[in-house]
Protein backbone atom coordinates (compact mmCIF):
# COMPACT_ATOMS: atom_id res chain seq x y z
CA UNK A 1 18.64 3.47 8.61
CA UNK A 2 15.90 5.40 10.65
CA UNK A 3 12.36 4.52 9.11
CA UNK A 4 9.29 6.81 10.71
CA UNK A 5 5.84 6.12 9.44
CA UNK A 6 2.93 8.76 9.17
CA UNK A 7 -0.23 9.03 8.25
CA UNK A 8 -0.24 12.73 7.84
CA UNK A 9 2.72 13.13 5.62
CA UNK A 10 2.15 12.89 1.97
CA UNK A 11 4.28 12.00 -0.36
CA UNK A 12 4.17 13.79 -4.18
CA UNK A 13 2.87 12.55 -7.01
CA UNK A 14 6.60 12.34 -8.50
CA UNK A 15 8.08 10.54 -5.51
CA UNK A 16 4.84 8.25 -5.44
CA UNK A 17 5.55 7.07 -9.14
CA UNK A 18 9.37 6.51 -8.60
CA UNK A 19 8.69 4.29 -5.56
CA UNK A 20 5.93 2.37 -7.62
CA UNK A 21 8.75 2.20 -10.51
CA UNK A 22 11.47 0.95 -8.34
CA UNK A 23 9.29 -1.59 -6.39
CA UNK A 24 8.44 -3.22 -9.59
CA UNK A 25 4.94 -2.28 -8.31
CA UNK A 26 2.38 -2.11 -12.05
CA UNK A 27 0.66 0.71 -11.42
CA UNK A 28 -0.18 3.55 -14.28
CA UNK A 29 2.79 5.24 -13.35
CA UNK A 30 3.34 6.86 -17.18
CA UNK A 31 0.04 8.54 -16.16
CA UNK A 32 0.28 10.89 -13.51
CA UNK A 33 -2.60 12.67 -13.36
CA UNK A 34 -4.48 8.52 -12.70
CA UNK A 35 -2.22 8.36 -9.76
CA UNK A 36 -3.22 11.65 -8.07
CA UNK A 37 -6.89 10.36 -8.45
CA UNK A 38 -5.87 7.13 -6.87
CA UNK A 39 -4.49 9.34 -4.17
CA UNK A 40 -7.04 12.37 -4.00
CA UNK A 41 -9.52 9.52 -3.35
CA UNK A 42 -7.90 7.02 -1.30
CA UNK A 43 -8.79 7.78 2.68
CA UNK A 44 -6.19 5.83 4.76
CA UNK A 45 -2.66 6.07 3.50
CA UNK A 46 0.22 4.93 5.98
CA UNK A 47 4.07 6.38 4.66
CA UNK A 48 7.36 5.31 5.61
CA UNK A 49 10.25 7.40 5.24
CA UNK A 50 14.20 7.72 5.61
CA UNK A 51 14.54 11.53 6.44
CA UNK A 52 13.12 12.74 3.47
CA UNK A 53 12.71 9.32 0.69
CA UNK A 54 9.94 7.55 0.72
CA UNK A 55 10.74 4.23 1.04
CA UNK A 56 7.28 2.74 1.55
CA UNK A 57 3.42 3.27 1.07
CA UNK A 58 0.59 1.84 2.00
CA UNK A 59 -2.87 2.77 0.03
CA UNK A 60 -6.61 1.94 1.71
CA UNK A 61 -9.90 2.67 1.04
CA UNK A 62 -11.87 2.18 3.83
CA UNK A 63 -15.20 2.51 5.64
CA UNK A 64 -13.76 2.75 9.25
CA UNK A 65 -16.64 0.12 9.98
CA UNK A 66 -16.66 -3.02 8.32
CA UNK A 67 -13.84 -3.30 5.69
CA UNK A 68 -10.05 -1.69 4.34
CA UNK A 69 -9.43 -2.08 1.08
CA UNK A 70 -5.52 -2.17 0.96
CA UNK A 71 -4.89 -1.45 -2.50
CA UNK A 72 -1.00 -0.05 -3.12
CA UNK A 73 1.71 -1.28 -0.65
CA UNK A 74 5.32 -0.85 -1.78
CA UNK A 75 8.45 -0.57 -0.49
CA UNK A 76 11.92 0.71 -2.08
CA UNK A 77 13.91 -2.26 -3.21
CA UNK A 78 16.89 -1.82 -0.90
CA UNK A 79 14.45 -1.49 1.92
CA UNK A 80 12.57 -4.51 1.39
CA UNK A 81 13.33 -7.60 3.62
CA UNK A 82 13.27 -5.10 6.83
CA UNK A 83 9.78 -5.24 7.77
CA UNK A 84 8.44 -1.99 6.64
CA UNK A 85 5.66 -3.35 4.24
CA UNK A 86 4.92 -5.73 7.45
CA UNK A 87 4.34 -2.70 9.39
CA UNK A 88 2.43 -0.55 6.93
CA UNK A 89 -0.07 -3.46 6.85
CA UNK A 90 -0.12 -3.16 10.60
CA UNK A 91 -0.48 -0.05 11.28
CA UNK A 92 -3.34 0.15 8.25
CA UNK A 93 -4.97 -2.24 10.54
CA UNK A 94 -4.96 -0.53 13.51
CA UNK A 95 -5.96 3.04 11.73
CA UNK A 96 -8.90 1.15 10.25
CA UNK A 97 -10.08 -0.18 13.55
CA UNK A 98 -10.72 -3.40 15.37
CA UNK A 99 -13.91 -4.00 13.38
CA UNK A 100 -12.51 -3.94 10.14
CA UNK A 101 -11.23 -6.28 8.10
CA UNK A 102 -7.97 -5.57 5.44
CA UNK A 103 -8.19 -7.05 2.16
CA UNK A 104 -5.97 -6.68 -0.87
CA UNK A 105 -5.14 -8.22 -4.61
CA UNK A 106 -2.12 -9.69 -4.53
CA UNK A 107 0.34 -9.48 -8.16
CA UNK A 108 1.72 -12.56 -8.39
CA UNK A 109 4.71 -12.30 -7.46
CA UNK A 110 3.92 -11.22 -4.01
CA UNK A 111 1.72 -14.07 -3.38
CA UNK A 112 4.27 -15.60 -0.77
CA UNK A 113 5.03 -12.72 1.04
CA UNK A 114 1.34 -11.72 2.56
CA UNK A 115 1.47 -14.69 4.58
CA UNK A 116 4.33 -13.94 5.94
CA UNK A 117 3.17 -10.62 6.94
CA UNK A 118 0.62 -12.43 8.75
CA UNK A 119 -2.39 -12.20 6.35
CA UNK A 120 -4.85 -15.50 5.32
CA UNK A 121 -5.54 -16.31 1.86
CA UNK A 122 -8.77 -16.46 0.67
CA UNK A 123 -10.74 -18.50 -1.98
CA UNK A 124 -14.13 -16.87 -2.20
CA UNK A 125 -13.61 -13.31 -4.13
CA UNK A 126 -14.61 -12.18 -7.76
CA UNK A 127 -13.41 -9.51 -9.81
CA UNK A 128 -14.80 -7.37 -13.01
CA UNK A 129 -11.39 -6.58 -14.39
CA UNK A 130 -10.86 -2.46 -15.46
CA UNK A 131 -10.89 -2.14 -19.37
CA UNK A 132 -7.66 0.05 -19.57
């Protein structure tokens, strides 16, 4: 297993939705046109591949300022447990600069792996939920 990262190579929509799918990842994936606006408007996005499968993604919004939004990171199933969705978050970091801060929802059933990857939990956020 060879795993390069980019942040110049982008993944399609199809091979987007398949990792979300296989990652267990709840995303609107039976909506496809959703996910390319998630994409088409997302400004820091961090890939890992083998060759040519994407095995991970990492999905910002960010300022480049003050604060990074990390809002998507998945990895492929058999690649999880390697430290690829470690290094995404990483190397989001460092793309979004030293005077940023990254911030992400959790799903709960990655609550117990983002402090592992070396992220703090926090008590003091608030959320208006979407409607669909």
């Amino acid at each position: 297993m060879h795993v390069t990262y980019s942040f110049d190579r982008k993944p399609s929509i199809t091979q987007i939705i398949a990792l979300y799918d296989s990652s267990g990842l709840p995303r609107p994936t039976n909506d496809p046109e959703r996910i390319q606006k998630m994409y088409d408007h997302s400004n820091l996005i961090v890939t890992a591949w083998d060759q040519d499968f994407l095995v991970g993604v990492s999905r910002c919004i960010t300022d480049w300022a003050w604060s990074c939004y990390l809002a998507d990171l998945a990895v492929s199933p058999e690649y999880q447990k390697t430290g690829i969705g470690k290094k995404l978050i990483e190397l989001s970091k460092e793309k979004a600069g030293l005077h940023s801060m990254v911030l992400l929802l959790s799903v709960p059933t990655a609550m117990e792996y983002y402090p592992k990857a070396g992220m703090k939990k926090v008590e003091n956020g608030f959320i208006i939920h979407r409607d669909c």
